[in-house]
Each structure stands twice: as structure tokens, then as C-alpha cells.
Protein backbone atom coordinates (compact mmCIF):
# COMPACT_ATOMS: atom_id res chain seq x y z
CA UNK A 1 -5.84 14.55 15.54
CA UNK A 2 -2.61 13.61 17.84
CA UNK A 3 0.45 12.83 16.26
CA UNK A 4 1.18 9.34 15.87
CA UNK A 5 4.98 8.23 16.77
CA UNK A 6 6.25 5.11 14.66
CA UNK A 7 9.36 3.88 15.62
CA UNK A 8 11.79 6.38 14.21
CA UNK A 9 9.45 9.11 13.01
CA UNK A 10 6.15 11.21 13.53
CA UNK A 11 3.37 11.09 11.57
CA UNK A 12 1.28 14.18 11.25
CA UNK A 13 -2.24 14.55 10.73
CA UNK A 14 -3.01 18.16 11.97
CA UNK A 15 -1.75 20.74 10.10
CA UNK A 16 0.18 18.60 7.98
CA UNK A 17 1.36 20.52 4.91
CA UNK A 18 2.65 23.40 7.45
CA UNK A 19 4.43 20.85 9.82
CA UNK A 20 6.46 20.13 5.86
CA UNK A 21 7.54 23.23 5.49
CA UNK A 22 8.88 23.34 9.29
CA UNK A 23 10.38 20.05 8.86
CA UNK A 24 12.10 21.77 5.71
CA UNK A 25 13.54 24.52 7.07
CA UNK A 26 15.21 23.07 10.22
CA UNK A 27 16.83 20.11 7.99
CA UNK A 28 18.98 22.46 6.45
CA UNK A 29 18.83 20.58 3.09
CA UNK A 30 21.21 20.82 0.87
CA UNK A 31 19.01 20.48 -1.86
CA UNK A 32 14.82 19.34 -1.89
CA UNK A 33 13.44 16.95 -4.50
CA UNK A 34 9.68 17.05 -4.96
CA UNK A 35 8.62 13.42 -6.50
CA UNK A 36 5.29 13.11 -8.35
CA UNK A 37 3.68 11.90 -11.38
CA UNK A 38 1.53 13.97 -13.60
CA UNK A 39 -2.22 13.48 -11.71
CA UNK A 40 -0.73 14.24 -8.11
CA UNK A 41 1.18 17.11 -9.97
CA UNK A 42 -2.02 18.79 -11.06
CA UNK A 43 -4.30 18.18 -7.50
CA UNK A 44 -2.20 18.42 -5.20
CA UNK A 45 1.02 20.20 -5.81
CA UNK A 46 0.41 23.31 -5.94
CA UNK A 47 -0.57 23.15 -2.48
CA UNK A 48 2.53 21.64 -1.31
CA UNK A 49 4.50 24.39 -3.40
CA UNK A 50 2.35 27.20 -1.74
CA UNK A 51 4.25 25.96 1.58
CA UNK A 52 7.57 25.82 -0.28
CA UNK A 53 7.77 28.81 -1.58
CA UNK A 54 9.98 30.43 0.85
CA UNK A 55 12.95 28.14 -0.28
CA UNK A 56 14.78 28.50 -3.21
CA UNK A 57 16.42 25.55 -3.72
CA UNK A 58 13.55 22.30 -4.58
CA UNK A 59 13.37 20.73 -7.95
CA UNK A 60 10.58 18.39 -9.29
CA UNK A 61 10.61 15.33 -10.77
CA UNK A 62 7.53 14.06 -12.16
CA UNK A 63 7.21 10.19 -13.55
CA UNK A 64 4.08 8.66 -15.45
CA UNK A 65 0.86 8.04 -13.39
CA UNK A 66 0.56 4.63 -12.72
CA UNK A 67 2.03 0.63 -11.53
CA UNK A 68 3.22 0.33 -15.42
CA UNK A 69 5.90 2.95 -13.69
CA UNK A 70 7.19 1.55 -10.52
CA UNK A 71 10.01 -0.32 -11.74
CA UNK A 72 13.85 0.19 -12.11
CA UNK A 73 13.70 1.69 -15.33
CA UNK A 74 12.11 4.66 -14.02
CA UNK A 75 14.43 4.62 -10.37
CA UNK A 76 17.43 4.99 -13.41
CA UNK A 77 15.90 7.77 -14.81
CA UNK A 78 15.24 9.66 -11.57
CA UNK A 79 18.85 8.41 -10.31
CA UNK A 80 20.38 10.11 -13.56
CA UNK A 81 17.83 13.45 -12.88
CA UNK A 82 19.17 13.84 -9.19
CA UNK A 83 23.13 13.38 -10.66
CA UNK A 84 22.18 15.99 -13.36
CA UNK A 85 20.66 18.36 -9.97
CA UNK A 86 24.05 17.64 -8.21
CA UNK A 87 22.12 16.19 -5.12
CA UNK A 88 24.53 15.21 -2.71
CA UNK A 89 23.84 13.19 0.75
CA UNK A 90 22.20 16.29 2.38
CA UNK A 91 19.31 16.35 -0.17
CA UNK A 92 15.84 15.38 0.77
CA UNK A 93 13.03 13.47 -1.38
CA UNK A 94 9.61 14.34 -1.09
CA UNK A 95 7.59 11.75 -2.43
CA UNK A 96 4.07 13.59 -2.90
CA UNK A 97 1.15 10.69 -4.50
CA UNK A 98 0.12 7.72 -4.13
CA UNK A 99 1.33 4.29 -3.36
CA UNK A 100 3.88 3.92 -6.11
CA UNK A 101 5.76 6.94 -5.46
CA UNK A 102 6.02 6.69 -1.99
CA UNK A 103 7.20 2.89 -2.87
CA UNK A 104 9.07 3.72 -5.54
CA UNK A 105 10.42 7.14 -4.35
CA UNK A 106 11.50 5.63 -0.97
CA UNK A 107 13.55 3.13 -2.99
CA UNK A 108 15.39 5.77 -4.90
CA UNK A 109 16.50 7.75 -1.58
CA UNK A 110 17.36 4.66 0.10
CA UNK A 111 19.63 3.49 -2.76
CA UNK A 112 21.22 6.90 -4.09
CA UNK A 113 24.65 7.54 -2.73
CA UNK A 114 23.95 4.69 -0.52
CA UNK A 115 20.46 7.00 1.09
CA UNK A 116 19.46 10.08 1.66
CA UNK A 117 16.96 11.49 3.63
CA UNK A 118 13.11 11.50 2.33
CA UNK A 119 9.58 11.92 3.61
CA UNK A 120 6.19 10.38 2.73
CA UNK A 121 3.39 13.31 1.34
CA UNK A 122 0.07 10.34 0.51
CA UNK A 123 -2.17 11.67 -1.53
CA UNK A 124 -4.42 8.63 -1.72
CA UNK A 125 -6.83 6.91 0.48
CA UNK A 126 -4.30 3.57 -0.24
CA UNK A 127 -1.21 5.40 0.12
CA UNK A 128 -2.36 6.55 3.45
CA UNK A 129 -3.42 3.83 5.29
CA UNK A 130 -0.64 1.41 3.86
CA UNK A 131 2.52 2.24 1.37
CA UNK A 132 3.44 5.36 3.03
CA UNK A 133 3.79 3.74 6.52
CA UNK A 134 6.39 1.17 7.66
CA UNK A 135 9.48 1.51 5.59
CA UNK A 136 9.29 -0.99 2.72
CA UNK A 137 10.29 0.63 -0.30
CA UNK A 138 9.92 -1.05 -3.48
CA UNK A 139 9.72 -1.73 -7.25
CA UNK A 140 7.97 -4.23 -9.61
CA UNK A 141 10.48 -6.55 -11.79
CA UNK A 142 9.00 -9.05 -14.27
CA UNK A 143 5.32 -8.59 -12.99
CA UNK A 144 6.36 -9.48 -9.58
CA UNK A 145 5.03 -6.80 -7.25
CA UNK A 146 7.56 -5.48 -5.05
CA UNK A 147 10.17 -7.64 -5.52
CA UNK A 148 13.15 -5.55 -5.70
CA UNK A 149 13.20 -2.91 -2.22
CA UNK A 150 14.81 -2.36 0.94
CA UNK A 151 13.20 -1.82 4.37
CA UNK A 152 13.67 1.73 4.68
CA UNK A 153 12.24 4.09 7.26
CA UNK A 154 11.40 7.86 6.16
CA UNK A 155 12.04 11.34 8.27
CA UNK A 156 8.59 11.70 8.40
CA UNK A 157 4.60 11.44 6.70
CA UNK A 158 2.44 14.03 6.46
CA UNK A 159 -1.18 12.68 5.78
CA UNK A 160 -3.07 15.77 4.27
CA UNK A 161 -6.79 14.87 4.59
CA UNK A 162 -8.09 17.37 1.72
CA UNK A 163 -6.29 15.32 -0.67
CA UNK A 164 -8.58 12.47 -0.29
CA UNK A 165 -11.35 15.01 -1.69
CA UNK A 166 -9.94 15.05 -5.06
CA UNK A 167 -10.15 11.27 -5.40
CA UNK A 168 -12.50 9.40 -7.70
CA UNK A 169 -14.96 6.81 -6.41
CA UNK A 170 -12.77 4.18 -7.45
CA UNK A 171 -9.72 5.55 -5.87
CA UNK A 172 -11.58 5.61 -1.84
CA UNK A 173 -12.53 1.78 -2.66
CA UNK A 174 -8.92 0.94 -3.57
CA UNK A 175 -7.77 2.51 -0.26
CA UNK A 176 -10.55 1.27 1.78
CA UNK A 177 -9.75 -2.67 1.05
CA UNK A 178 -6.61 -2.03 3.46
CA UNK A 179 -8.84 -0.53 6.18
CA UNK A 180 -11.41 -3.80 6.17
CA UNK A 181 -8.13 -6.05 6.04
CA UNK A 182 -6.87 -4.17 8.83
CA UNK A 183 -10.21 -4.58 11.05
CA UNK A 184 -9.92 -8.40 9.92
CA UNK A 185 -6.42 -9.05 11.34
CA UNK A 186 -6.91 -7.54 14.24
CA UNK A 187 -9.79 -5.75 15.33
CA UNK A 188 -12.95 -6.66 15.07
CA UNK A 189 -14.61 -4.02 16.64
CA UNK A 190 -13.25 -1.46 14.15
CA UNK A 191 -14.74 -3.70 11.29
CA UNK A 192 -18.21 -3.54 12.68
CA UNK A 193 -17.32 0.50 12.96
CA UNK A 194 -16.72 0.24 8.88
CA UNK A 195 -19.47 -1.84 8.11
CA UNK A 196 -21.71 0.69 9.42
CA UNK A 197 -20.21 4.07 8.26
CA UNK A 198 -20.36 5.95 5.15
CA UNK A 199 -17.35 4.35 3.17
CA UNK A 200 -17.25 6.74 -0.54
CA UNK A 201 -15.32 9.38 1.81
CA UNK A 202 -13.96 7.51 4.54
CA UNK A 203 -13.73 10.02 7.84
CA UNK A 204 -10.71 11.25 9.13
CA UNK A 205 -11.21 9.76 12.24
CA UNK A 206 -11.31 6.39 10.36
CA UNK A 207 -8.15 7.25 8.75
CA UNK A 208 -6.19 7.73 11.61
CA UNK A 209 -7.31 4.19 13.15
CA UNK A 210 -5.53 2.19 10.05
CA UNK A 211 -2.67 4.52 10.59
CA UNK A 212 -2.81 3.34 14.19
CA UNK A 213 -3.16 -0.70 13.41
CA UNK A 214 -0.65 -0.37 10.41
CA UNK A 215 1.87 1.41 12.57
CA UNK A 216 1.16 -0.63 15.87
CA UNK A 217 1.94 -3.66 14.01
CA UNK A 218 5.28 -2.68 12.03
CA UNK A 219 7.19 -1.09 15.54
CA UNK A 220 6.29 -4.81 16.52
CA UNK A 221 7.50 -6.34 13.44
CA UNK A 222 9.69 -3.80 11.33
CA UNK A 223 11.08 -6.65 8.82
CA UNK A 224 8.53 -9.01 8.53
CA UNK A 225 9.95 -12.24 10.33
CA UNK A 226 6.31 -12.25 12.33
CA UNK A 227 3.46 -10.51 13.28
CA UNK A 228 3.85 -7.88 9.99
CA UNK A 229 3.00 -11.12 7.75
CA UNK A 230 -0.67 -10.23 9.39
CA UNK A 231 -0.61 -7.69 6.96
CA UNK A 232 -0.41 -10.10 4.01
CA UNK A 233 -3.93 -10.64 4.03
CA UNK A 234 -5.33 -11.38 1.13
CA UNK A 235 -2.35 -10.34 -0.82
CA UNK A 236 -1.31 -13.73 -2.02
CA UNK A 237 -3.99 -14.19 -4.15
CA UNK A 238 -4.82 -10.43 -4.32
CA UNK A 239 -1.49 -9.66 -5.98
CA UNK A 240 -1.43 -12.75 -8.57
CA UNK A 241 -5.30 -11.38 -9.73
CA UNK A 242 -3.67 -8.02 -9.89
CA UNK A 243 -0.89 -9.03 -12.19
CA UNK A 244 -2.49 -10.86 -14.29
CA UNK A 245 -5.19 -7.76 -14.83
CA UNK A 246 -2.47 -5.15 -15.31
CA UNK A 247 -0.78 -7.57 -17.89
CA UNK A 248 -4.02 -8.42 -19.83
CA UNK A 249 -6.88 -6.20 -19.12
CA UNK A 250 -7.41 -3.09 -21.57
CA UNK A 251 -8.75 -1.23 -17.76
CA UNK A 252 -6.49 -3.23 -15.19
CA UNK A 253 -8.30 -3.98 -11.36
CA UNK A 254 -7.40 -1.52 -9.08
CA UNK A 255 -4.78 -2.87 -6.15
CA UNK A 256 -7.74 -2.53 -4.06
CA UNK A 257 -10.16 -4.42 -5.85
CA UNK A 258 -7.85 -7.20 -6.25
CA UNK A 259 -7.17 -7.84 -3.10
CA UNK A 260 -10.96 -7.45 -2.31
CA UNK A 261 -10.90 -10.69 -4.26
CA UNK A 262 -7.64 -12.11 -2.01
CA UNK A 263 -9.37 -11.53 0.94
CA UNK A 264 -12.53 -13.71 -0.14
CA UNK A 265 -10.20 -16.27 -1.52
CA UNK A 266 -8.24 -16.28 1.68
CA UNK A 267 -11.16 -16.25 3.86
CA UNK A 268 -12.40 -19.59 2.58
CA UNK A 269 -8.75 -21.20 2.70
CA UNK A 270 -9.47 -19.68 6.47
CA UNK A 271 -12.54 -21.54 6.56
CA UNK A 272 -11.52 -24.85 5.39
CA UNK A 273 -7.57 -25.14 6.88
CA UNK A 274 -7.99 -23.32 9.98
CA UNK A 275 -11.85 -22.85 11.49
CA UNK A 276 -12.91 -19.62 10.47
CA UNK A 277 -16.73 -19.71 11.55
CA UNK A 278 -19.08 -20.31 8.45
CA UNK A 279 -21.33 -17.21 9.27
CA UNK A 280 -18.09 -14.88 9.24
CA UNK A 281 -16.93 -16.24 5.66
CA UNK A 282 -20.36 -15.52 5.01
CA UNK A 283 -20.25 -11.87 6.07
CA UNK A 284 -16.78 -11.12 4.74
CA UNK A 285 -17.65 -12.44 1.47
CA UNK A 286 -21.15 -10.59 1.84
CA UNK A 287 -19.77 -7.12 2.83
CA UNK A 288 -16.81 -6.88 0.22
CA UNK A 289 -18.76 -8.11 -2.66
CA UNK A 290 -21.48 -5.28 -1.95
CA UNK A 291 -18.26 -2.92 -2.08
CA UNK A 292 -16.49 -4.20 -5.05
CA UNK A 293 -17.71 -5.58 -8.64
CA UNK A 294 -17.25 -8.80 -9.69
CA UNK A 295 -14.41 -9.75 -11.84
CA UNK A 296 -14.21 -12.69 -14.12
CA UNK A 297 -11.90 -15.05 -13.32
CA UNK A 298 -11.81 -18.45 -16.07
CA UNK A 299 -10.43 -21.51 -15.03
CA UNK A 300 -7.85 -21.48 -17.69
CA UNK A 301 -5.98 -18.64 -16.06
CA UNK A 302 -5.52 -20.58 -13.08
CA UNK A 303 -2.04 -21.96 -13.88
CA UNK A 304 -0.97 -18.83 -14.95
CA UNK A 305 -2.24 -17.18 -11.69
CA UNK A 306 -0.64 -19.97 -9.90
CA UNK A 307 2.59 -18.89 -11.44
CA UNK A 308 2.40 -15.51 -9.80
CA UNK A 309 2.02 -16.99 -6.16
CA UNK A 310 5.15 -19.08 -6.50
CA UNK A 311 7.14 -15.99 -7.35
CA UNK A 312 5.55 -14.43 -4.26
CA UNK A 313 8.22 -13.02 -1.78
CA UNK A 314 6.49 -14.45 0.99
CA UNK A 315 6.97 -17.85 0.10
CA UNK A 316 8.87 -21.01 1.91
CA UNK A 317 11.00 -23.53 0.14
CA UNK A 318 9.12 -23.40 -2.80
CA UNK A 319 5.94 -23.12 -0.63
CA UNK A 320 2.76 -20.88 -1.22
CA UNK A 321 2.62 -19.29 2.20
CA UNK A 322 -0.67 -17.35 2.99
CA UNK A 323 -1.77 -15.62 6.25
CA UNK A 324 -5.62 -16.45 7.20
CA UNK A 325 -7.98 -15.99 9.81
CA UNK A 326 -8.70 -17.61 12.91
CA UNK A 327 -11.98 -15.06 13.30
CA UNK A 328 -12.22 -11.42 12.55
CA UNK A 329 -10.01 -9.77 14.50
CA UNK A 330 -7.60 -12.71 15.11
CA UNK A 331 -4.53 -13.91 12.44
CA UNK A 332 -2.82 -16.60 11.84
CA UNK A 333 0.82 -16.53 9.92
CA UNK A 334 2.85 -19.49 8.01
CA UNK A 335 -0.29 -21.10 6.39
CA UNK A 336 0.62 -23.50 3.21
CA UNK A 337 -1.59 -24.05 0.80
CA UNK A 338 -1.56 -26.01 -2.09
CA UNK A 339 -2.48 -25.64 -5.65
CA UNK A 340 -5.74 -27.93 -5.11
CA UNK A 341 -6.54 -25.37 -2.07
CA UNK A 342 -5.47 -22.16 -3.96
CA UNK A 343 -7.89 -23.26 -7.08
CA UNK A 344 -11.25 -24.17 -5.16
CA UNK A 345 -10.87 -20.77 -3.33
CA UNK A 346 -10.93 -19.06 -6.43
CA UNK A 347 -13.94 -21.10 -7.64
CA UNK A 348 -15.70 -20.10 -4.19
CA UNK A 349 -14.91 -16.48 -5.04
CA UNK A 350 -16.92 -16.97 -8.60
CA UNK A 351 -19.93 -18.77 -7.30
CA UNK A 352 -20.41 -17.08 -3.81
């Protein structure tokens, strides 16, 4: 599949592990940093090693599996690790896994010895279609997702297809609820395409397309003052169920399965504040809850969940600021919404 071009760097699809090693040996590093966690380091490593072979000088780092990880405890740790290496500003970081290395790896290069170079190896479905494209690096701080980070761009991302088949079931759902949202926001057509393909191994082909729509809108938008808020839906509500299930739940929701839940939350604030057709709520609702399993949500958590959109970094002036839908395929940006609103979406999500 063709290359695709972001703003500052290629992506590669074909040939992908190869086109590493290339990109490798004409840096002219001074030193290579392989950054993984202990799942990614048994699947898929040894692949990317096979390909590194030839140099001498890489060193790996390898964090716990997991979100409980992304956050600046950890970046200390792997700051002291690259000081103990000697890494100097002509080192690289490859961040090889899922979305919180690539988030939390990109955050470390950007930050040590004010940057150094590093590139994006996803080894999950999520990770490729969102975290490793677009330059926002990031940790968690207090439960807040992503609240510490810079915008950030990498050398380059290799997206390695055969990683994908050593994914659980669970793992292809998480990354999947990023490819609907991205045929919501802003193409319909490649929605209906989903809806109607075999989604437990997402193809290639489909791949590429939310690599496409992710990267088409961040060259338009790289820091988020417009059109890259279209990305944010379903993540206001998404990302205060997710919290609260990491924080409480003995087996927390997966990042896709929450925002499953944001996106059926947010398409009835859609429906009721802006016009979003009554038979498309109905089929959004209809097609995610045949994907994803039900989660409890009681009533009494709804302050606390409340308390978790306030902190969001999206916010304005104190505001909950969500993006909705005009239709599938069309977005709208800078939508308020209240606590009254906020709670009878979440009672819509239990009932419909």
C-alpha cells in the first residue's frame, strides 16, 4: 500500500520493518533505544531485532504492560535509564507497542535534553489508527488522561500489519472504535464500508483508510485549535467511563470500549442539541452495541463521572465542551453541554 506523507514524515505500510532498519542506518544514530513493555517484548520484538541486528549499538527499555504505566513516574525512570546509557541528542527512540508507549515514549524523546529524535513502531489495531499518528505525546496525572504532553511530531511510523495477528479479540475491538468514530466525523461512506465487513481482523486496506482520515485531518489541524477537535468524538464521556473503570473495576474497560459508550452518549447529546436524524442515533447506537458489551453504569457514579469531564483538557471556562454530529459523516466542534444533558445521555446509553 502507498506511503502516506503527514506533514513532516512518511508513514510506511509496505515493507515496513525493512524501511526501519534503512531509516536506521542512514540516521547515523548515535545511540538507538528500543521502548516496549513486556507483551510487545515477547510478540513482536524479536522481529524488529531480526532487522536490527546489523547494528551494534541499540539498548531496550521495557516498562509494565498497561495505562496503570503511562505516567511521569515511569518517563523518570526511563529518563534516568537513557542518562545511565549516556544517550546524547543524536540518539533515537523506538517506541515499539501500543498506544501508551507510543504516547508515553514520544513524551520522553520530546522532553529529554530538550528532544531527540524517535519513531512510532504500533503494534496494536488502536495504536495504529490513532496514538501513533499526529504528534501528541502524552502521560496520565491524577486519573486525567493525557494531561501532561507536548505536540510532538516523530521521524517516522512504520505500521507492520502482522502484528495485528497476534492480538486478542478484545484488542481489534479496542482499535476498531477509532475506525467507526473516524467514518462518523467524516465519512460516511467508509462507515457503511465497516458496517458491512468482517471487523475481528480488520483488513489492511481498512487500516490504511483511518490512517488516511486521522492524518488528513491533523496536517489540517496539527494543535487542535479546530477541525482536530473532530477527533474528540466520543471521548468526553468515553474517557470519564474509562477512568472511572481503570480506578474501580477488578478488569478495567478497554479505551475502546469506553469510548464505544462516548460515542452513544454523544450521539444522543447530537440528537437532542444539534439535529442528528433519529434513525442515525438509532443505527449508531444499534451497530456499536452489537460490537461492544454492555457496561453498568449506576446513577450514583454520575457525579463522580462528572468530575472527570470538568478536568477534561478540552474544556472552556469551566465548560464541558463536546464535539457531536450533525449526520454521519459531518462534525460539529465547541458544543456545551451541561450536567442535566451529560446525565440523561448516560441514562439513554443504559436503556437503549
Amino acid at each position: 500500500m502507498q506511503t502516506i506523507q503527514s506533514d513532516s514524515y512518511p508513514i510506511f505500510f509496505d515493507n515496513s520493518i525493512t524501511q526501519l532498519a534503512n531509516f536506521v542506518k542512514q540516521g547515523n544514530y548515535s545511540r538507538v533505544f528500543i521502548l516496549t513493555d513486556e507483551n510487545t517484548g515477547e510478540h513482536c520484538l524479536p522481529i524488529v531485532k531480526q532487522q536490527l541486528d546489523a547494528f551494534d549499538n541499540f539498548d531496550i527499555i521495557e516498562v509494565n504492560a498497561g495505562e496503570e504505566s503511562k505516567n511521569i513516574d515511569f518517563c523518570v525512570g526511563i529518563w534516568k535509564m537513557l542518562i545511565d546509557f549516556g544517550a546524547d541528542r543524536k540518539a533515537l527512540m523506538i517506541n515499539l507497542g501500543g498506544g501508551v508507549i507510543t504516547d508515553m515514549g514520544g513524551f520522553v524523546a520530546s522532553t529529554y535534553k530538550r528532544g531527540i529524535d524517535f519513531v512510532q513502531v504500533p503494534t496494536t489495531l488502536l495504536s495504529q489508527v490513532d496514538a501513533s499518528v499526529g504528534g501528541k505525546t502524552g502521560v496520565d496525572l491524577d486519573g486525567v488522561k493525557n494531561i501532561i504532553g507536548t505536540f510532538t511530531q516523530p521521524k517516522a511510523v512504520f505500521m507492520h500489519a502482522d502484528f495485528l495477528k497476534t492480538l486478542p479479540a478484545r484488542q481489534i475491538l479496542s482499535g476498531l472504535a477509532e475506525m467507526l468514530k473516524h467514518g462518523l466525523i467524516v465519512d460516511a461512506a467508509y462507515w457503511d464500508q465497516l458496517k458491512t465487513s468482517d471487523l475481528s481482523q480488520p483488513s489492511a486496506q481498512l487500516v490504511h483508510r483511518s490512517v488516511e482520515i486521522k492524518n488528513e485531518v491533523v496536517i489540517e489541524d496539527p494543535h487542535e485549535k479546530g477541525i482536530r477537535k473532530a477527533l474528540n468524538f466520543g471521548h468526553t464521556v468515553g474517557h470519564a467511563v474509562e477512568t472511572w473503570s481503570l480506578m474501580n473495576d477488578e478488569d478495567p474497560l478497554s479505551h475502546g470500549e469506553a469510548i464505544a459508550i462516548g460515542m452513544i452518549c454523544e450521539a444522543w447529546l447530537s440528537n437532542k442539541k444539534i439535529g442528528l436524524p433519529d434513525n442515525e442515533l438509532t443505527e449508531i447506537a444499534q451497530v456499536l452495541n452489537g460490537l461492544y458489551p454492555k457496561y453498568k453504569i449506576d446513577e450514583s457514579i454520575f457525579p463522580t463521572l462528572l468530575e472527570h469531564m470538568l478536568k477534561d483538557k478540552k474544556n472552556q471556562n469551566g465548560q464541558i465542551n463536546c464535539t457531536l454530529l450533525k449526520h454521519i459523516g459531518r462534525y460539529s466542534i465547541d458544543n456545551i453541554c451541561n450536567a442535566d444533558e451529560l446525565y440523561d445521555s448516560l441514562r439513554y446509553y443504559a436503556t437503549v
